[in-house]
C-alpha atoms as a PDB file:
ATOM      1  CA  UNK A   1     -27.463  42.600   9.811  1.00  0.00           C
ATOM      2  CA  UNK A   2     -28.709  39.363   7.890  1.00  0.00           C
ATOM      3  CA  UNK A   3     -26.716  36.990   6.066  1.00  0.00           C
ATOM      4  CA  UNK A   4     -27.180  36.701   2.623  1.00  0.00           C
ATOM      5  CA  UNK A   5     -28.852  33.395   1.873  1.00  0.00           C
ATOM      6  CA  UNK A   6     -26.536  32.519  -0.724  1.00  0.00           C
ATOM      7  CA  UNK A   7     -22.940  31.398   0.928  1.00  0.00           C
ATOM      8  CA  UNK A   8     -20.163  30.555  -0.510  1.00  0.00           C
ATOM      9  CA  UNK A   9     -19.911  26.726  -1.521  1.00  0.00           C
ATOM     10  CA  UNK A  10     -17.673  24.969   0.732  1.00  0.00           C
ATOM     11  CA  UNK A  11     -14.278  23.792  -0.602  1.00  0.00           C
ATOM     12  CA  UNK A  12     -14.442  20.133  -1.698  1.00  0.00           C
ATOM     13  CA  UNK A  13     -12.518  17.668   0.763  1.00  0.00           C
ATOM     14  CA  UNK A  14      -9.688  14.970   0.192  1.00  0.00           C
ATOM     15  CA  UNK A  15     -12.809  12.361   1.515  1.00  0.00           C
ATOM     16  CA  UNK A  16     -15.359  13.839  -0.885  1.00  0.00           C
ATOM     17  CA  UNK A  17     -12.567  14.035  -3.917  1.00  0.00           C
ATOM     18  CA  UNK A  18     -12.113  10.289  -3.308  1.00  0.00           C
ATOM     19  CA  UNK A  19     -15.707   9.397  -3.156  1.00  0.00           C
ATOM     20  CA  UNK A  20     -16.390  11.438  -6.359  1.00  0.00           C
ATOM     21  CA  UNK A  21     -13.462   9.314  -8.502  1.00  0.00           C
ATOM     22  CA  UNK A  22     -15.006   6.007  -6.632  1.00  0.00           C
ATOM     23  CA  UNK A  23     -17.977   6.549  -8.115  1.00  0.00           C
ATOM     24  CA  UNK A  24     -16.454   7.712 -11.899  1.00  0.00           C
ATOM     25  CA  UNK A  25     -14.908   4.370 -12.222  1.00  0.00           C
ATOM     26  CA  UNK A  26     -12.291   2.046 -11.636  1.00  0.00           C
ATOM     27  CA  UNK A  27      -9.274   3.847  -9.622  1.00  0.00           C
ATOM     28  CA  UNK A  28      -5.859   2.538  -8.103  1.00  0.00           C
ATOM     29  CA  UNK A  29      -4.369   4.227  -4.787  1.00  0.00           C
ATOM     30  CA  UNK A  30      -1.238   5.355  -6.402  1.00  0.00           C
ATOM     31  CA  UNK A  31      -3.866   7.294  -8.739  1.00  0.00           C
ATOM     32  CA  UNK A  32      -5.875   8.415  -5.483  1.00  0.00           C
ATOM     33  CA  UNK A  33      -2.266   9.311  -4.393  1.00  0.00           C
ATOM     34  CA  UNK A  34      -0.893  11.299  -7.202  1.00  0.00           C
ATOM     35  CA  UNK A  35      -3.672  13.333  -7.642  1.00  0.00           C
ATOM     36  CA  UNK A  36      -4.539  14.365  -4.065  1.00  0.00           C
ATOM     37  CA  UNK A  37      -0.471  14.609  -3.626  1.00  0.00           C
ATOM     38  CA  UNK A  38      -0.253  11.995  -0.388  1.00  0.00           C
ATOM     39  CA  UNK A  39       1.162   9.392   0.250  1.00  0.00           C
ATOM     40  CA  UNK A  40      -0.907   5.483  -0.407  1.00  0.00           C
ATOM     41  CA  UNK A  41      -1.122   4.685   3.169  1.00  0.00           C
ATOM     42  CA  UNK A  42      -3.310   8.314   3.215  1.00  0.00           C
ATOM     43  CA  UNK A  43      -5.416   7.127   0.261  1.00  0.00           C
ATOM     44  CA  UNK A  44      -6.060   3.679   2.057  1.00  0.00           C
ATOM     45  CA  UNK A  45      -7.072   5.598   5.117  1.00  0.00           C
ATOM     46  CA  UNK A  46      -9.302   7.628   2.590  1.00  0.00           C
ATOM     47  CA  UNK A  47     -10.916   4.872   1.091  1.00  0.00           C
ATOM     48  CA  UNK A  48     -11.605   3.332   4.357  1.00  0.00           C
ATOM     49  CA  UNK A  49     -13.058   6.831   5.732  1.00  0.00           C
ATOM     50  CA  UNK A  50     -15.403   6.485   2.587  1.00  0.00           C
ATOM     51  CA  UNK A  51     -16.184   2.763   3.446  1.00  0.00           C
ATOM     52  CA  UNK A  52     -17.045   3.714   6.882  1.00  0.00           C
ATOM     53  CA  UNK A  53     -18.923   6.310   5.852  1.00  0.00           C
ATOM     54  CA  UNK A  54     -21.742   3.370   4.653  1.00  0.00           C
ATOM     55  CA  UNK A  55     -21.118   3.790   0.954  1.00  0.00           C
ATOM     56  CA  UNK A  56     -20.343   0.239  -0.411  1.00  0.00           C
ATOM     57  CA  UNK A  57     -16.670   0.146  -2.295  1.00  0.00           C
ATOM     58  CA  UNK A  58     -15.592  -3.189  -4.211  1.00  0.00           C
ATOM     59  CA  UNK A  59     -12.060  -4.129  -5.187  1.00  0.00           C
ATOM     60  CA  UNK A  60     -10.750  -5.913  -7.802  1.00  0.00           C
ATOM     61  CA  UNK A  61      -6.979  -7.078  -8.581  1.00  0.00           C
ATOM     62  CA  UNK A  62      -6.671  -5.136 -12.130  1.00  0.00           C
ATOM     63  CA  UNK A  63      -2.674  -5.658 -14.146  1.00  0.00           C
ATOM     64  CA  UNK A  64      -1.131  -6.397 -10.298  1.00  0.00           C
ATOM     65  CA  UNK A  65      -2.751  -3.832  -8.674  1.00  0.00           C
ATOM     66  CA  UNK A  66      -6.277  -3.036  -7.167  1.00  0.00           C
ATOM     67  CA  UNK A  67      -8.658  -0.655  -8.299  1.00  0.00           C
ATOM     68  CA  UNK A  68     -11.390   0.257  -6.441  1.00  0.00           C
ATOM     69  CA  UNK A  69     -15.065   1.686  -7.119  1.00  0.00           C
ATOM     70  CA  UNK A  70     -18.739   1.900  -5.763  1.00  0.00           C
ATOM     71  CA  UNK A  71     -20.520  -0.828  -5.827  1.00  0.00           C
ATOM     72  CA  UNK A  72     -23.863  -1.950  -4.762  1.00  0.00           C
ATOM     73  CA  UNK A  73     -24.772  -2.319  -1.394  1.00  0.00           C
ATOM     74  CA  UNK A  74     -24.877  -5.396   0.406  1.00  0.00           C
ATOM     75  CA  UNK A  75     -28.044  -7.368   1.574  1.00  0.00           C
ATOM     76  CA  UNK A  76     -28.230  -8.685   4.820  1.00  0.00           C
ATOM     77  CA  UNK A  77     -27.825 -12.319   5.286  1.00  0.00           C
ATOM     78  CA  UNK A  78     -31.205 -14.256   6.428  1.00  0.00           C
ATOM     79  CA  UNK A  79     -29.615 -14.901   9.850  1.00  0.00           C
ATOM     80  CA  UNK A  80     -29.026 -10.944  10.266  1.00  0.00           C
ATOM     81  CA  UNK A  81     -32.368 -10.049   9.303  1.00  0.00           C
ATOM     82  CA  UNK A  82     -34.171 -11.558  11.859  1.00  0.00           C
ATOM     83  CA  UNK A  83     -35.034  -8.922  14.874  1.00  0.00           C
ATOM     84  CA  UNK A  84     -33.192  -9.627  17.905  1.00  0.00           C
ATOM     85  CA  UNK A  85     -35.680 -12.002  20.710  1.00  0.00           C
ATOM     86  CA  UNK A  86     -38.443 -13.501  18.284  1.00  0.00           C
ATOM     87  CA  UNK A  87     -37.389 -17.044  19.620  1.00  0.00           C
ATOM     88  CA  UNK A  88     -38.705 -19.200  22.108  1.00  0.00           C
ATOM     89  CA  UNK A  89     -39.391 -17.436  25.418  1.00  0.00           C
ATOM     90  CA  UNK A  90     -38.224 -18.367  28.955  1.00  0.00           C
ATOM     91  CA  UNK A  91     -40.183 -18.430  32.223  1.00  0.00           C
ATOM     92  CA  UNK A  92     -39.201 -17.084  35.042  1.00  0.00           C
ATOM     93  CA  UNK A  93     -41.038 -19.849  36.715  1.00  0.00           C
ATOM     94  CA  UNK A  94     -38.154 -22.979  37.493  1.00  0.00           C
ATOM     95  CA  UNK A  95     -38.314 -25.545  35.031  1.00  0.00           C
ATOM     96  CA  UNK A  96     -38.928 -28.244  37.934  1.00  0.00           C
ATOM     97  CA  UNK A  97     -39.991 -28.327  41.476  1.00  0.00           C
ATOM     98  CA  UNK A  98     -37.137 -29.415  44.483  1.00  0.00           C
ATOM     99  CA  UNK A  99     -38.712 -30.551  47.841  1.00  0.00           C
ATOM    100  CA  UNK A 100     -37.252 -28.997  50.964  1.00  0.00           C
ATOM    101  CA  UNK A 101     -37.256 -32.029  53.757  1.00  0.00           C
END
């Protein structure tokens, strides 16, 4: 038998919950925390999973605490742009001649 083509939408995850408020606004861990019902070490870790995930979160100290958000990605530095062996060259040819006696 075939599977339908429609499936049932997956449920959404703690990760994907986070990224979705990121990106709403401004949002505090303890708010993270209270309404995913963990603890604020868990919504660090979360906000860190999202972070490594490559989507670009800023943080700003808001009324003693930080709230987070997405932000705009970050553009590589001149330094880091440049490809990897486009300097000088080296011969494998020694630099001077020795004379055996």
């Amino acid at each position: 038998m075939s599977k339908s083509k429609t499936e049932a939408a997956k449920p959404a995850t703690k990760k994907s919950i986070v990224l979705e408020m990121l990106r709403e606004g401004s949002v505090s861990v303890q708010q993270i925390a209270e309404k995913l019902s963990i603890s604020k070490q868990a919504a660090y870790s979360l906000i860190g999973d999202v972070k490594r995930g490559g989507v670009a979160v800023n943080g700003a100290l808001k009324d003693g605490a930080m709230h987070y958000s997405v932000g705009e990605g970050k553009k590589p530095k001149a330094k880091a742009a440049r490809a990897f062996g486009k300097g000088a060259t080296v011969s494998d040819a020694p630099s001077f001649q020795t004379e055996a006696n």
